[in-house]
Protein backbone atom coordinates (compact mmCIF):
# COMPACT_ATOMS: atom_id res chain seq x y z
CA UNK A 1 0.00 0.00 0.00
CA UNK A 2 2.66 2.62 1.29
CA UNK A 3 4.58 1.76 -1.87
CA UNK A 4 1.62 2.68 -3.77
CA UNK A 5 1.77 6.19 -2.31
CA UNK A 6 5.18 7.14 -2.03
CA UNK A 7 5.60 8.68 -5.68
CA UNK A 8 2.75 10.81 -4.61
CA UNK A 9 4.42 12.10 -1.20
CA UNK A 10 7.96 12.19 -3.64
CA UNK A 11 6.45 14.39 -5.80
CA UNK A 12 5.27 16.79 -3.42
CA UNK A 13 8.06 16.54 -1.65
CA UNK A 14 10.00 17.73 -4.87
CA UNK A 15 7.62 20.32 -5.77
CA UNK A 16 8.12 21.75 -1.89
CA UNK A 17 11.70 21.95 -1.90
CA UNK A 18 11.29 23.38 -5.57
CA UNK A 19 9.40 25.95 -4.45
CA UNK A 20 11.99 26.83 -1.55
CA UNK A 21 14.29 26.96 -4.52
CA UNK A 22 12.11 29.07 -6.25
CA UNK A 23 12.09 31.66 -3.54
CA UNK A 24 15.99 31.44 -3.09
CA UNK A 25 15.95 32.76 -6.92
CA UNK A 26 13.43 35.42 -6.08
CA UNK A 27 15.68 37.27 -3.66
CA UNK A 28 17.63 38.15 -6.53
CA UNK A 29 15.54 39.53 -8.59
CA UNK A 30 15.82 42.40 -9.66
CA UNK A 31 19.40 42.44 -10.26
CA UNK A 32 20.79 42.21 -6.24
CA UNK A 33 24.15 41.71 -5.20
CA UNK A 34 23.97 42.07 -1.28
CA UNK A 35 21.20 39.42 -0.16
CA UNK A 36 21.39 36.17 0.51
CA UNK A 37 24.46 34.30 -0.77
CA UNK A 38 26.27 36.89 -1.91
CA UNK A 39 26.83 38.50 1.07
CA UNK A 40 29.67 36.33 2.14
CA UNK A 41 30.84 36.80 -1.52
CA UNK A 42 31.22 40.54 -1.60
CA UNK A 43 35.51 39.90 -2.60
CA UNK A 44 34.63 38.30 -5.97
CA UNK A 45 31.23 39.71 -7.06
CA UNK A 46 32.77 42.51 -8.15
CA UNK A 47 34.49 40.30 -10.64
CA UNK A 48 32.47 40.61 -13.68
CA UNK A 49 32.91 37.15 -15.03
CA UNK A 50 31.77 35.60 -11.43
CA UNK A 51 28.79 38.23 -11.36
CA UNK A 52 27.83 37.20 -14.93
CA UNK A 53 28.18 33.31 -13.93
CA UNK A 54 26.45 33.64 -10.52
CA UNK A 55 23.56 35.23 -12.34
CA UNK A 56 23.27 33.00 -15.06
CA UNK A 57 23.28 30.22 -12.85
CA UNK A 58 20.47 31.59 -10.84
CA UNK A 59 18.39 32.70 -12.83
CA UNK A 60 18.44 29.28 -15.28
CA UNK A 61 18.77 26.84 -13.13
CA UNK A 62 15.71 27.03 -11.39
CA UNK A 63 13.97 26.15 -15.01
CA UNK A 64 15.77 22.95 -14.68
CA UNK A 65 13.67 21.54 -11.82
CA UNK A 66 10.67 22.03 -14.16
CA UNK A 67 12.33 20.69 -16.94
CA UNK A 68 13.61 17.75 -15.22
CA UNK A 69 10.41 16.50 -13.78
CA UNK A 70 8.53 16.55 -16.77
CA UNK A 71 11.07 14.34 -18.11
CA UNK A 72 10.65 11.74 -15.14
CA UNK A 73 6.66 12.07 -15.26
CA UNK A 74 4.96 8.88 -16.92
CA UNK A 75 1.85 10.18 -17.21
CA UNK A 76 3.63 13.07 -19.41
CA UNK A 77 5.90 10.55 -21.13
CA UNK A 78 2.46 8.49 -21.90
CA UNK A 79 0.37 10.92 -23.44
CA UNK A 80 2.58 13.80 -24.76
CA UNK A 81 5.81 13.13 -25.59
CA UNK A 82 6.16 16.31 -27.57
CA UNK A 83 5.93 17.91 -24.40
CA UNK A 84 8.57 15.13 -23.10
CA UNK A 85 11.07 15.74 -25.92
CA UNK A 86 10.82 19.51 -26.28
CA UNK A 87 11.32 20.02 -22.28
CA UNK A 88 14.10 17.50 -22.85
CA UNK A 89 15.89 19.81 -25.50
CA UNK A 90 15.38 22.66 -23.36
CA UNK A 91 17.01 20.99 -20.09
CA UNK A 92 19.75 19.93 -22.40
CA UNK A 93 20.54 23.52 -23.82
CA UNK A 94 20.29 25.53 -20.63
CA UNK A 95 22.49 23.02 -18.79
CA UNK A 96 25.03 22.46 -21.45
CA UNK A 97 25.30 26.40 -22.61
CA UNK A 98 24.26 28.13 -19.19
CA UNK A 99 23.73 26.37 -15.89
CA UNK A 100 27.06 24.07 -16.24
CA UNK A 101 29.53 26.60 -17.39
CA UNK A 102 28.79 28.71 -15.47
CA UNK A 103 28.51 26.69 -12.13
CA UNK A 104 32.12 25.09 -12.82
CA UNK A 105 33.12 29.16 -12.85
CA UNK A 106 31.88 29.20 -9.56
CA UNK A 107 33.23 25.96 -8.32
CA UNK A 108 36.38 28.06 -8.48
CA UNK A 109 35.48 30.73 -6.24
CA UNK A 110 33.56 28.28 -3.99
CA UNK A 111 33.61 28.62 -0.38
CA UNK A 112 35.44 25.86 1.82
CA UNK A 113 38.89 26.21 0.10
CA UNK A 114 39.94 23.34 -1.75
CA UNK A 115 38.45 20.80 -0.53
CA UNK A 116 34.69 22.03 -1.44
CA UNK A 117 36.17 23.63 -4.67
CA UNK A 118 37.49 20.11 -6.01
CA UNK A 119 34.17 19.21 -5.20
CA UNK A 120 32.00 21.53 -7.26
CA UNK A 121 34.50 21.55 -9.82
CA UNK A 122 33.66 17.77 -9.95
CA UNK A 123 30.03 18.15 -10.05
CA UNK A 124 29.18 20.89 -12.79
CA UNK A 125 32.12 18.39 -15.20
CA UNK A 126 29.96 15.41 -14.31
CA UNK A 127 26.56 17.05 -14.84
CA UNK A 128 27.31 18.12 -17.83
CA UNK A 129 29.16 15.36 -18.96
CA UNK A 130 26.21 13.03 -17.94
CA UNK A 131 23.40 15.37 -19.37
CA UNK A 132 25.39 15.40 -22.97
CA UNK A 133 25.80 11.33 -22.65
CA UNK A 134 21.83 11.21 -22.52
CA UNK A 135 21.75 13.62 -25.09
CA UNK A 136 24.03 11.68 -27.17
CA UNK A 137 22.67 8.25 -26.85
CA UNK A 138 18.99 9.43 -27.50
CA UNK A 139 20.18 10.54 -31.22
CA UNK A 140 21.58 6.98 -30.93
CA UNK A 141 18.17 5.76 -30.51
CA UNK A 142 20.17 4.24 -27.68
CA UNK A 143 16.98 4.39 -25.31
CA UNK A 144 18.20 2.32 -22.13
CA UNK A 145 21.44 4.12 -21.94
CA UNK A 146 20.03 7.29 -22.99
CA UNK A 147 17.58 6.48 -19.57
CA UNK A 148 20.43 5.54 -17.36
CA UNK A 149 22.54 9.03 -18.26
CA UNK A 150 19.34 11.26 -17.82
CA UNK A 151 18.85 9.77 -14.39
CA UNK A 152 22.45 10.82 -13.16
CA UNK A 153 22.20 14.25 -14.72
CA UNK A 154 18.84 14.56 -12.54
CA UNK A 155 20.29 13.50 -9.29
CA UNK A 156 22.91 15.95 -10.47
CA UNK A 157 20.37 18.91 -10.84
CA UNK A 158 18.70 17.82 -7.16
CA UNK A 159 22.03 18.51 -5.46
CA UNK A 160 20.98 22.01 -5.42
CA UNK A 161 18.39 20.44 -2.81
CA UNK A 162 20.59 17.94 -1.39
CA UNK A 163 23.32 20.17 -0.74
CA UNK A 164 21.04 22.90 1.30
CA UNK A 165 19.50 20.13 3.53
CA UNK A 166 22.32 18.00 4.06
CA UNK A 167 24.04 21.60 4.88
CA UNK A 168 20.59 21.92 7.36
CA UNK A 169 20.67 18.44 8.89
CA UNK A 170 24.68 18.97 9.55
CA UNK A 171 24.04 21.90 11.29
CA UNK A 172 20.83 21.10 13.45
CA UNK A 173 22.38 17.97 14.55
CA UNK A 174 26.10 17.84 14.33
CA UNK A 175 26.53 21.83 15.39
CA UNK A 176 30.08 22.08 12.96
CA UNK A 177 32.17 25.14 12.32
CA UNK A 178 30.08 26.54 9.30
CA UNK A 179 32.99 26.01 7.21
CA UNK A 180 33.31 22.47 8.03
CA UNK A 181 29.93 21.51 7.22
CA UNK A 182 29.93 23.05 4.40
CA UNK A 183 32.71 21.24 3.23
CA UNK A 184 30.72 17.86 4.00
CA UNK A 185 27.42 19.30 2.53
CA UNK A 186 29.54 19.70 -0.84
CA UNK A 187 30.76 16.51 -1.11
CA UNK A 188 27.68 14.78 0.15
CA UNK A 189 24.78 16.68 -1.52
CA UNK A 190 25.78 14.96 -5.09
CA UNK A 191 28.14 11.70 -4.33
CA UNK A 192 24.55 11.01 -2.28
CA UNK A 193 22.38 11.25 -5.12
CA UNK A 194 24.76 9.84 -7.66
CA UNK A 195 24.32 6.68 -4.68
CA UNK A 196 20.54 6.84 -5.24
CA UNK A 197 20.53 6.99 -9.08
CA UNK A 198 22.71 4.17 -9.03
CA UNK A 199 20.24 2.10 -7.16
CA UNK A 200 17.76 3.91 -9.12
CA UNK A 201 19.35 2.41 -12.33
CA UNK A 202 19.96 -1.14 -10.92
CA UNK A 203 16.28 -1.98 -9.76
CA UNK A 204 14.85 -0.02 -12.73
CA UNK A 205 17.13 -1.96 -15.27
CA UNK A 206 17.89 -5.37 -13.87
CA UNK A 207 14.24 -6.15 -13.87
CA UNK A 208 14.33 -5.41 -17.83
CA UNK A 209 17.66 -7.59 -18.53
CA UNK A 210 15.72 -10.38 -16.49
């Protein structure tokens, strides 16, 4: 029964902590550069390239948690998959040109030192990486691996949830230096969900080679 349920509580779930996302984007619009974030990153926003990567990350990434989930809807995938593949070319393009490049420009300036800089460094090479694999394979006509790709690029794209509540949890619980969790919350907010979508892909997949 409870299995029967879950998607539904996932879903809102997703479309919660979207919304929290949502918000965090909101604070920046108009054009700010003292709220939020950025006011522990008042030495390098006055960079122009950083300032024209922060923004561009902002402001586009947030259409990638609509994007995504239309692409892992069935009922969507079922009974309009023109809605499916043009959402699908649109996450592709904004990640590829926008959200990626410009988050591995950040990873540079990234707070934590090296440590959480290796890590986002890591994650915007393997999120785009992964999202041009699915990309790639689906011109293949390469469907399964096409599937498996698309489903790391997502858990990829939720790190920008995982990251603020494993960041949260750390905190609450654990009561770090702030630098020190957020050196944890960077490495664990993707290698987590990178764990999941590999489970993800096993039970999903194995079932089909049976």
């Amino acid at each position: 029964m409870w299995l029967k349920y879950s998607k539904y509580f996932l879903w809102l779930a997703y479309a919660y902590f979207s919304y929290l996302l949502f918000l965090i984007t909101l604070q920046y619009i108009p054009y700010h550069t003292d709220v939020a974030f950025l006011r522990i990153k008042q030495d390098v926003i006055v960079l122009n390239h950083y300032k024209v990567a922060f923004f561009t990350h902002v402001y586009t990434s947030i259409f990638l948690m609509v994007f995504g989930a239309i692409q892992f809807s069935k009922y969507i995938q079922k009974n309009y998959i023109k809605l499916h593949r043009v959402s699908g070319r649109l996450y592709v393009a904004i990640l590829l040109l926008l959200s990626g490049p410009s988050g591995l420009i950040m990873s540079y300036y990234a707070n934590g030192g090296l440590v959480a800089q290796i890590s986002f460094l890591l994650l915007s090479s393997f999120w785009m990486l992964f999202t041009f694999l699915s990309f790639y394979f689906i011109l293949k006509r390469q469907v399964v691996k096409h599937q498996k790709f698309a489903i790391r690029s997502f858990a990829l794209t939720l790190s920008a949830i995982s990251l603020r509540l494993f960041k949260y949890l750390l905190v609450l619980f654990f009561e770090p230096f702030p630098m020190d969790a957020y050196r944890i919350a960077a490495w664990s907010g993707w290698t987590f969900n990178l764990l999941i979508a590999k489970l993800i892909i096993y039970y999903k997949f194995s079932r089909i080679s049976k």
